[in-house]
PDB file of N, CA and C in Angstrom:
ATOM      1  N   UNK A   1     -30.668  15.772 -53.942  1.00  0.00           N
ATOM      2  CA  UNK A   1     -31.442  14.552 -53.985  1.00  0.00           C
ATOM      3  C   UNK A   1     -30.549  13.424 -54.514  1.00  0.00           C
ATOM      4  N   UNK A   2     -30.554  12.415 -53.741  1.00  0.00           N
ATOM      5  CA  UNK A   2     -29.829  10.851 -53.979  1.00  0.00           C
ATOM      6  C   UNK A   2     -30.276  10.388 -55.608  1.00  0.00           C
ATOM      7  N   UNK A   3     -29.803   9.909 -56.355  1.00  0.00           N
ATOM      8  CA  UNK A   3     -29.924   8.910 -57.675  1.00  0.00           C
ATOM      9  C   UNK A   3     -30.146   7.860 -57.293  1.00  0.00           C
ATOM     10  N   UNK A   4     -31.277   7.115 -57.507  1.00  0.00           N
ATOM     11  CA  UNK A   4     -31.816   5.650 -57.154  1.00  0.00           C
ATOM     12  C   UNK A   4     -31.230   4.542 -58.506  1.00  0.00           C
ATOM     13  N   UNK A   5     -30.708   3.864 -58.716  1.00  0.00           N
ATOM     14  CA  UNK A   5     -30.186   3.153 -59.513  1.00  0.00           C
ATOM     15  C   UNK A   5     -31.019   2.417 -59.798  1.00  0.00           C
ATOM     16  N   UNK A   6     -32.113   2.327 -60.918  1.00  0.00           N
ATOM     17  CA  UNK A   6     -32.907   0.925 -61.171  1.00  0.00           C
ATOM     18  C   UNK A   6     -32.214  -0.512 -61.546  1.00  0.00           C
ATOM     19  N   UNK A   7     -31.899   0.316 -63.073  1.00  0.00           N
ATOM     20  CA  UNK A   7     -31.145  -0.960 -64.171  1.00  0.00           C
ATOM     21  C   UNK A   7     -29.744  -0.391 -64.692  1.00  0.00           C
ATOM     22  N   UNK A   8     -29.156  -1.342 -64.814  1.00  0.00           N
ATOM     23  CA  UNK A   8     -27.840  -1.008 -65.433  1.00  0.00           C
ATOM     24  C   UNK A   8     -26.483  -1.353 -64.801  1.00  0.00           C
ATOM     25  N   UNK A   9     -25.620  -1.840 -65.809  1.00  0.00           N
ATOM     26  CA  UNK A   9     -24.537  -2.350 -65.323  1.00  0.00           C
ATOM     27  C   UNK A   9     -22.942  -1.760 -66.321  1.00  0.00           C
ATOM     28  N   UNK A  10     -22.332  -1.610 -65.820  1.00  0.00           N
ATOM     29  CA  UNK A  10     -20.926  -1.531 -66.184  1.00  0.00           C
ATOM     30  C   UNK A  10     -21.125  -0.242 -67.574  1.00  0.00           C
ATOM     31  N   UNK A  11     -21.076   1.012 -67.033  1.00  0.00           N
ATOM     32  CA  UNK A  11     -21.249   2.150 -68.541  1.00  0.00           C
ATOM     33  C   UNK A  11     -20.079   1.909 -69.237  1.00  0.00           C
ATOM     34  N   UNK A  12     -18.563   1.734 -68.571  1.00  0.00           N
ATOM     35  CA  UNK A  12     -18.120   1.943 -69.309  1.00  0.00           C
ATOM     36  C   UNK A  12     -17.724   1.125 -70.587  1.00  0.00           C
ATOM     37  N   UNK A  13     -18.496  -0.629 -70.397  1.00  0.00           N
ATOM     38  CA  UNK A  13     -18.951  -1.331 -71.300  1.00  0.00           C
ATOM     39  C   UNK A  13     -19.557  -0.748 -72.518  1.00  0.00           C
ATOM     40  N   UNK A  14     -19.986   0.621 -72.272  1.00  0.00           N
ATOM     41  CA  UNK A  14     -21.224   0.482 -73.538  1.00  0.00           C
ATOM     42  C   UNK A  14     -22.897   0.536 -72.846  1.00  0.00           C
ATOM     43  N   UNK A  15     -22.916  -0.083 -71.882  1.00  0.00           N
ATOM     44  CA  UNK A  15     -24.686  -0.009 -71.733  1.00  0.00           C
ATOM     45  C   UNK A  15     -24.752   1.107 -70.929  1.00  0.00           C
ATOM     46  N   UNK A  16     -26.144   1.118 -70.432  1.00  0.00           N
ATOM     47  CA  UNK A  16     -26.774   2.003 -70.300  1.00  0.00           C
ATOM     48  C   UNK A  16     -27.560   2.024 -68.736  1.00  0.00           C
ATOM     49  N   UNK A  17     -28.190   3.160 -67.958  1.00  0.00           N
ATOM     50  CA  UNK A  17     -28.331   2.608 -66.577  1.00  0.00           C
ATOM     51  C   UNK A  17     -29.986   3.607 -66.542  1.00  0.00           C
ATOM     52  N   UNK A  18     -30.287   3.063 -65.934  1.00  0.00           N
ATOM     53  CA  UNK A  18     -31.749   4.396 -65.147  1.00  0.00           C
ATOM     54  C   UNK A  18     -31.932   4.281 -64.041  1.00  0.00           C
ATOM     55  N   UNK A  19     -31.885   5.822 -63.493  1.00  0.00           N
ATOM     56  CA  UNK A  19     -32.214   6.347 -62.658  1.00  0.00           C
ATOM     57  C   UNK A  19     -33.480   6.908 -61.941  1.00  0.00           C
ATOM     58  N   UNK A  20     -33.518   7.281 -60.513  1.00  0.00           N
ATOM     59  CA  UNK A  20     -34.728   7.409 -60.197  1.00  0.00           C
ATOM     60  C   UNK A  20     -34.303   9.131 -59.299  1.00  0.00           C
ATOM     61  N   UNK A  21     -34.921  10.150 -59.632  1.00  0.00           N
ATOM     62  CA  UNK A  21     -34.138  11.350 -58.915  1.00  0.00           C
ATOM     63  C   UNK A  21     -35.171  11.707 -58.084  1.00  0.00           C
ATOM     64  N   UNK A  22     -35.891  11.351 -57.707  1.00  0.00           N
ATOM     65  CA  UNK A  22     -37.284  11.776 -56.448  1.00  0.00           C
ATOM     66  C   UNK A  22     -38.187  11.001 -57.800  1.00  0.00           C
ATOM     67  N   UNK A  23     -39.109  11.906 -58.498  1.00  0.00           N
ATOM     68  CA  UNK A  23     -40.501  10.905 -58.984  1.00  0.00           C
ATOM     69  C   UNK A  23     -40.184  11.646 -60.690  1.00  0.00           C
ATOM     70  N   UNK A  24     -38.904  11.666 -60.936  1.00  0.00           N
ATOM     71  CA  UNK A  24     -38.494  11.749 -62.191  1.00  0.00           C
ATOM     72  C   UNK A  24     -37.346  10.675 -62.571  1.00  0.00           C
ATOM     73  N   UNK A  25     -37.630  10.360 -63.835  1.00  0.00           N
ATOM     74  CA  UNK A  25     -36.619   9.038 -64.601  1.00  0.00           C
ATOM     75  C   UNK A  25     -35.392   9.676 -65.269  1.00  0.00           C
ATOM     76  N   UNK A  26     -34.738   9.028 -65.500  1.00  0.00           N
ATOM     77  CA  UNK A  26     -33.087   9.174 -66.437  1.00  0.00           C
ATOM     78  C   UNK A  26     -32.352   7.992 -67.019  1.00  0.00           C
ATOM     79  N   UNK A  27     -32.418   8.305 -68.217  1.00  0.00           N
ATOM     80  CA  UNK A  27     -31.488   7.158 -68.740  1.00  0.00           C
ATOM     81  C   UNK A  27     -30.189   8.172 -68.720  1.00  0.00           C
ATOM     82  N   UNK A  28     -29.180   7.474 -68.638  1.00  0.00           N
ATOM     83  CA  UNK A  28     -27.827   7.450 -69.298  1.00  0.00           C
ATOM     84  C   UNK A  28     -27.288   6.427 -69.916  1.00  0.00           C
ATOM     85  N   UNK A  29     -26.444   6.921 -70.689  1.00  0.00           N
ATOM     86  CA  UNK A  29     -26.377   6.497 -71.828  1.00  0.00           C
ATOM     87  C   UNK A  29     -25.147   6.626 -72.974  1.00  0.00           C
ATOM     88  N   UNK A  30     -24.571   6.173 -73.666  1.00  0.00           N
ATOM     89  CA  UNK A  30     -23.195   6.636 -74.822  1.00  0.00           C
ATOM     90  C   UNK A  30     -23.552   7.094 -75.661  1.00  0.00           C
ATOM     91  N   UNK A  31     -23.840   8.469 -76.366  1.00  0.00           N
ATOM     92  CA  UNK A  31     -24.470   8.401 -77.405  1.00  0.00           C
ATOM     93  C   UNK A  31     -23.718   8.834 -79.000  1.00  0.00           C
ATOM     94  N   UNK A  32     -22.433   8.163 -78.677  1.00  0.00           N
ATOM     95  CA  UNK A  32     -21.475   8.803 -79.723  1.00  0.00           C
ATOM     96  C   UNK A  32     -21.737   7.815 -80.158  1.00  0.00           C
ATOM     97  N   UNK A  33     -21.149   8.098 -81.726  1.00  0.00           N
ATOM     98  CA  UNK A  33     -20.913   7.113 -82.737  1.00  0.00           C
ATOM     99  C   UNK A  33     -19.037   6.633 -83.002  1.00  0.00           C
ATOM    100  N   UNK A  34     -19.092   7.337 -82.661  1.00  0.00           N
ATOM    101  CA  UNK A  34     -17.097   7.035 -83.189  1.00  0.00           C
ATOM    102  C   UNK A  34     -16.381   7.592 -82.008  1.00  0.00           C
ATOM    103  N   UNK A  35     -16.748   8.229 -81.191  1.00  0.00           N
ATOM    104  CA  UNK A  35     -16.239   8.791 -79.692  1.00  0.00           C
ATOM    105  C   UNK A  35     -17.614   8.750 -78.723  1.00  0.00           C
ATOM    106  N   UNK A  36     -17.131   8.439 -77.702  1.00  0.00           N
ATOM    107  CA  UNK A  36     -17.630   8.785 -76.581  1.00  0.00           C
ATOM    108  C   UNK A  36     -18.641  10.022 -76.255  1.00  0.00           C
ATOM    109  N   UNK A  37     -19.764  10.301 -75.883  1.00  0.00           N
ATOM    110  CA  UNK A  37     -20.460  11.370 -75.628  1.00  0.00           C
ATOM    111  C   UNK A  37     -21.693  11.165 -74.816  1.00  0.00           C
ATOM    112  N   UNK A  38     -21.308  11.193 -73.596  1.00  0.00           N
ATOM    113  CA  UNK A  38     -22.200  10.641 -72.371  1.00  0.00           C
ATOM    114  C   UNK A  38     -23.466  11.215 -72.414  1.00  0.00           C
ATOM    115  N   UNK A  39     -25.185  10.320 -72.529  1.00  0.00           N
ATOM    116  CA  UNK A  39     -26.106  11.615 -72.225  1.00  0.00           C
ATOM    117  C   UNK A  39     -26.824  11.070 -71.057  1.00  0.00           C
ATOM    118  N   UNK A  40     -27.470  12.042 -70.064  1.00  0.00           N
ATOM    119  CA  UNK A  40     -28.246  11.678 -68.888  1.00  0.00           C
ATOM    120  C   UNK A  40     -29.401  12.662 -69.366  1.00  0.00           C
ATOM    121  N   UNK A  41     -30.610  11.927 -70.134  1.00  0.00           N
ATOM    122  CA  UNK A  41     -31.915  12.200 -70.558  1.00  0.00           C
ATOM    123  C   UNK A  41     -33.006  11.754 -69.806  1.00  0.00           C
ATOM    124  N   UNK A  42     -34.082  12.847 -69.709  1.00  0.00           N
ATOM    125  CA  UNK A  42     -35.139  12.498 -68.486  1.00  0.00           C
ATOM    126  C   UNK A  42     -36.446  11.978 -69.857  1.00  0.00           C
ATOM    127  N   UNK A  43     -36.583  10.456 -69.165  1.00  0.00           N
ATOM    128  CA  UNK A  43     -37.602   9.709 -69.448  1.00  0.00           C
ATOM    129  C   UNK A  43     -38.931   9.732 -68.980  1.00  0.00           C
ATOM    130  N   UNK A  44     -39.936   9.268 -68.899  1.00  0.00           N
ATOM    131  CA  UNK A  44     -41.330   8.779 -68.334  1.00  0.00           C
ATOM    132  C   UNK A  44     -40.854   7.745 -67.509  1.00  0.00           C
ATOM    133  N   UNK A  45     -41.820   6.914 -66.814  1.00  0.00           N
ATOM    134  CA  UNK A  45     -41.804   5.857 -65.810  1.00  0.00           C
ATOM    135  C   UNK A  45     -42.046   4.508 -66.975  1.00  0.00           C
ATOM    136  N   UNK A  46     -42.792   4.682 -67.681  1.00  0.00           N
ATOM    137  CA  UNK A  46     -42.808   3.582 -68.912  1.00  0.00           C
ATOM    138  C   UNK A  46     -42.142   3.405 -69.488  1.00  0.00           C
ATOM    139  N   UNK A  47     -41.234   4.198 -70.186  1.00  0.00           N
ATOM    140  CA  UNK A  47     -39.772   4.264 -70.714  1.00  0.00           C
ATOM    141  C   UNK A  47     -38.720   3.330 -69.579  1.00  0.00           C
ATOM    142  N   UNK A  48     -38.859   3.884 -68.329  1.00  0.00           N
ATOM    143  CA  UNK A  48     -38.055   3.131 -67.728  1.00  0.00           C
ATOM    144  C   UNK A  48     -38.372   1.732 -67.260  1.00  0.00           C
ATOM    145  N   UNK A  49     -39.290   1.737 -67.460  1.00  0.00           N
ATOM    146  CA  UNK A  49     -39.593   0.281 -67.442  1.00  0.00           C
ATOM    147  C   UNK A  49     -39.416  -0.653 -68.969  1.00  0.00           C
ATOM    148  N   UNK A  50     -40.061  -0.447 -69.801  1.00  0.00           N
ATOM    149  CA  UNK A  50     -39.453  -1.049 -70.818  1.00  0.00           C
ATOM    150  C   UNK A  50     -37.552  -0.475 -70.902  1.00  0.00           C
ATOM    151  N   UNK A  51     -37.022  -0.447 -70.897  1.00  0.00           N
ATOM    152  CA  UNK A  51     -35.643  -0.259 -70.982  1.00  0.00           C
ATOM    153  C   UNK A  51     -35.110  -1.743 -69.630  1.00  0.00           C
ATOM    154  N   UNK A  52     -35.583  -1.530 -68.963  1.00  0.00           N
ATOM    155  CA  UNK A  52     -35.437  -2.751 -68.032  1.00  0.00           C
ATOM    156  C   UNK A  52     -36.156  -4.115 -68.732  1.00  0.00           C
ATOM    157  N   UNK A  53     -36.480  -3.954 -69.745  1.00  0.00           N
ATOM    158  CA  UNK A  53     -36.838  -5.484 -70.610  1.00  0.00           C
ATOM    159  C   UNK A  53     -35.777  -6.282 -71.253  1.00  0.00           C
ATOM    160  N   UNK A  54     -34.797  -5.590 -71.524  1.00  0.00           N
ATOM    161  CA  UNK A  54     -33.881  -6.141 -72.409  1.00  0.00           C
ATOM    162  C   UNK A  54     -33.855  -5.259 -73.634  1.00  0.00           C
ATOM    163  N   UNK A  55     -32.541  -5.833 -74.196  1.00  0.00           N
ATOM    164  CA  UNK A  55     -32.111  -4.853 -75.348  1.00  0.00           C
ATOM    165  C   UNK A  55     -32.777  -4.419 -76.266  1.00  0.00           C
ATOM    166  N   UNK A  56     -33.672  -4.971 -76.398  1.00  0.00           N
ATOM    167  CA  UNK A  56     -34.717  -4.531 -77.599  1.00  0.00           C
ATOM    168  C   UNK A  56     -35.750  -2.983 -77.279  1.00  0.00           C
ATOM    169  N   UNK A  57     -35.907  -3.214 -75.885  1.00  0.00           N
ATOM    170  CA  UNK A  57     -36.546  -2.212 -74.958  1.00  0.00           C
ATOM    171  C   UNK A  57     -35.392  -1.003 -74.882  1.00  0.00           C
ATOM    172  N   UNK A  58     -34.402  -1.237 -74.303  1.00  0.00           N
ATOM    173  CA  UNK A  58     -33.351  -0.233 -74.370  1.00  0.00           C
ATOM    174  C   UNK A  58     -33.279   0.376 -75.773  1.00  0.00           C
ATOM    175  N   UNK A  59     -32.993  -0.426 -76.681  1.00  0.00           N
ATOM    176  CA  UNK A  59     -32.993   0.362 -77.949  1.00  0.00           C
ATOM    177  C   UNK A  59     -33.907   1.070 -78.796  1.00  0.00           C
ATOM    178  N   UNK A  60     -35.177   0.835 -78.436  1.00  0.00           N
ATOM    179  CA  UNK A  60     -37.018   1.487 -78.692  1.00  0.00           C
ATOM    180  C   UNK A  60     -36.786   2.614 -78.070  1.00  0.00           C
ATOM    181  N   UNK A  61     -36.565   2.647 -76.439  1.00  0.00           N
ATOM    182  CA  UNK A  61     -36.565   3.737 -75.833  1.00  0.00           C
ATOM    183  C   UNK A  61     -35.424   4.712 -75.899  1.00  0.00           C
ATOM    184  N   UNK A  62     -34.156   4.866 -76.543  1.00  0.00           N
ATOM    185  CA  UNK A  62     -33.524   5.024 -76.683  1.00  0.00           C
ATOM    186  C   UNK A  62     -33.780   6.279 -78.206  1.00  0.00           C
ATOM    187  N   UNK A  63     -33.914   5.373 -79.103  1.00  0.00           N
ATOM    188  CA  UNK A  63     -34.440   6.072 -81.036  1.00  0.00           C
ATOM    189  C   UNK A  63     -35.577   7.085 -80.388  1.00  0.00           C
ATOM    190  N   UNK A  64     -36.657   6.588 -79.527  1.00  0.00           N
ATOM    191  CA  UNK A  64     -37.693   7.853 -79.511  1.00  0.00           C
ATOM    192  C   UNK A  64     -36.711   8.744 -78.666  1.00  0.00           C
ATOM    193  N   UNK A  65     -35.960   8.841 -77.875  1.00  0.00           N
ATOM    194  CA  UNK A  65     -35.775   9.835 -77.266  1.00  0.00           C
ATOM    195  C   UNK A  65     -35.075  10.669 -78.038  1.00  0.00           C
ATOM    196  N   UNK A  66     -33.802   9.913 -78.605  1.00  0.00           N
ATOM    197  CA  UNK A  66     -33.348  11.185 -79.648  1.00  0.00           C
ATOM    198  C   UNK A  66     -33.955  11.607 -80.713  1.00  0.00           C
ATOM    199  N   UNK A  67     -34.507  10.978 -81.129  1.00  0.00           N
ATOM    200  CA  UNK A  67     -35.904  11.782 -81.918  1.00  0.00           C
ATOM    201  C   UNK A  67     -36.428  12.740 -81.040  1.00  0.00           C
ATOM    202  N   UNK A  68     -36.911  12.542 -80.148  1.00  0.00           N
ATOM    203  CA  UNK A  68     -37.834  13.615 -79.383  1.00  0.00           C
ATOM    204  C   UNK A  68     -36.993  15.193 -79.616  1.00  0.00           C
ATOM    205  N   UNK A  69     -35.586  14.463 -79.070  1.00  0.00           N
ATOM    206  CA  UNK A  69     -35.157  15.543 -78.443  1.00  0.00           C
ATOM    207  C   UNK A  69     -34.508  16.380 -79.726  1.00  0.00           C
ATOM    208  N   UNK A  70     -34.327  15.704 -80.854  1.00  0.00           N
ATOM    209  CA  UNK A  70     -33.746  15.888 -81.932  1.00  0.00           C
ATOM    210  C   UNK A  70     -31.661  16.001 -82.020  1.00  0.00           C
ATOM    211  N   UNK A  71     -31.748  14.930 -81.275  1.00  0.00           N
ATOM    212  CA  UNK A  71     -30.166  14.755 -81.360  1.00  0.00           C
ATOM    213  C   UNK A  71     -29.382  14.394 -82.388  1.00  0.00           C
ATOM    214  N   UNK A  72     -28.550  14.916 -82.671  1.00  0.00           N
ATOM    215  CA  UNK A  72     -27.285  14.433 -83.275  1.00  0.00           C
ATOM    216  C   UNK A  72     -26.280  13.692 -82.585  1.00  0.00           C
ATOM    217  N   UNK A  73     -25.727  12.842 -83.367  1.00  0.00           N
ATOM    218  CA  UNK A  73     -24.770  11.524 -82.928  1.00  0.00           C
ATOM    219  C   UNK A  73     -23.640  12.466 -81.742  1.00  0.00           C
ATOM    220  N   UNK A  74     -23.048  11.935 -80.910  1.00  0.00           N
ATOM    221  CA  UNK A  74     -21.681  12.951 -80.301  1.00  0.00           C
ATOM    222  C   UNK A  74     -22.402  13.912 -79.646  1.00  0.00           C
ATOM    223  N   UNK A  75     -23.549  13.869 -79.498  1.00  0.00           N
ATOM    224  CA  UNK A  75     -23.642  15.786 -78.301  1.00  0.00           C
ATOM    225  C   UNK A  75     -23.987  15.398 -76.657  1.00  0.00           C
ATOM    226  N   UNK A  76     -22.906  15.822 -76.241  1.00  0.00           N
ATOM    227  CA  UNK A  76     -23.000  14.932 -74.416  1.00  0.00           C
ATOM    228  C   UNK A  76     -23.311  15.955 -73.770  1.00  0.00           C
ATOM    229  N   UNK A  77     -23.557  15.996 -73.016  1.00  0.00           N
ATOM    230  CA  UNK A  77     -24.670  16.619 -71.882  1.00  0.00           C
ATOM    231  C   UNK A  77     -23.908  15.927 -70.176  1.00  0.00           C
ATOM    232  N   UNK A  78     -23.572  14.841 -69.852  1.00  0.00           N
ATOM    233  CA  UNK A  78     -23.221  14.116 -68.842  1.00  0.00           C
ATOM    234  C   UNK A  78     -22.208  13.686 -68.893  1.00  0.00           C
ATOM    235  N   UNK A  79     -21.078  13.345 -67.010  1.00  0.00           N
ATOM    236  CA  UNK A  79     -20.239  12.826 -67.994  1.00  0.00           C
ATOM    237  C   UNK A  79     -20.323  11.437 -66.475  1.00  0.00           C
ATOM    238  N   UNK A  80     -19.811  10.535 -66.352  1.00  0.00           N
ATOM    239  CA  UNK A  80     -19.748   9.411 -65.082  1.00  0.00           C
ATOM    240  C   UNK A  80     -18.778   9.958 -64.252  1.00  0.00           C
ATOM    241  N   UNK A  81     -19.128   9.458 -63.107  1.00  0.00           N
ATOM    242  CA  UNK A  81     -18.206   9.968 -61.867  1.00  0.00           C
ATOM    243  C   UNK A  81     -16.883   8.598 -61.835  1.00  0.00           C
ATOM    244  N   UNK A  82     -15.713   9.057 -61.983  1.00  0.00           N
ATOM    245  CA  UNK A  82     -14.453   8.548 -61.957  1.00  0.00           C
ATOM    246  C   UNK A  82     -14.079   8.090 -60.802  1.00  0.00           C
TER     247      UNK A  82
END
């Protein structure tokens, strides 16, 4: 299945992008603190929409998820295609 690109520009800036994989969401994302550690985490449809608000939205949706998921800083899961 194709990746539908909603939002997002330039990862290796730093931000962040969402995806659409058939009728499931994905952020990706940097989630290191001092290195690099790519994550591609499956969101709700509301999540991905607020994240498309602006930074304030990105960063709300962002804290609940690693909360949810119970992450620690540095644990990558994904990495970008080169």
């Amino acid at each position: 299945m194709v990746d539908q690109k909603l939002f997002g520009l330039e990862l290796d800036k730093g931000n962040l992008e969402v995806v659409r994989r058939g009728d499931r969401y994905f952020v990706r994302y940097d989630a290191g603190a001092h290195q690099m550690a790519w994550r591609e985490d499956e969101i709700n449809e509301q999540d991905a929409m607020t994240v498309g608000s602006g930074k304030a939205g990105e960063y709300d949706v962002i804290v609940r998820l690693q909360t949810r998921l119970g992450l620690d800083a540095g644990t990558s899961n994904w990495q970008p295609p080169t």
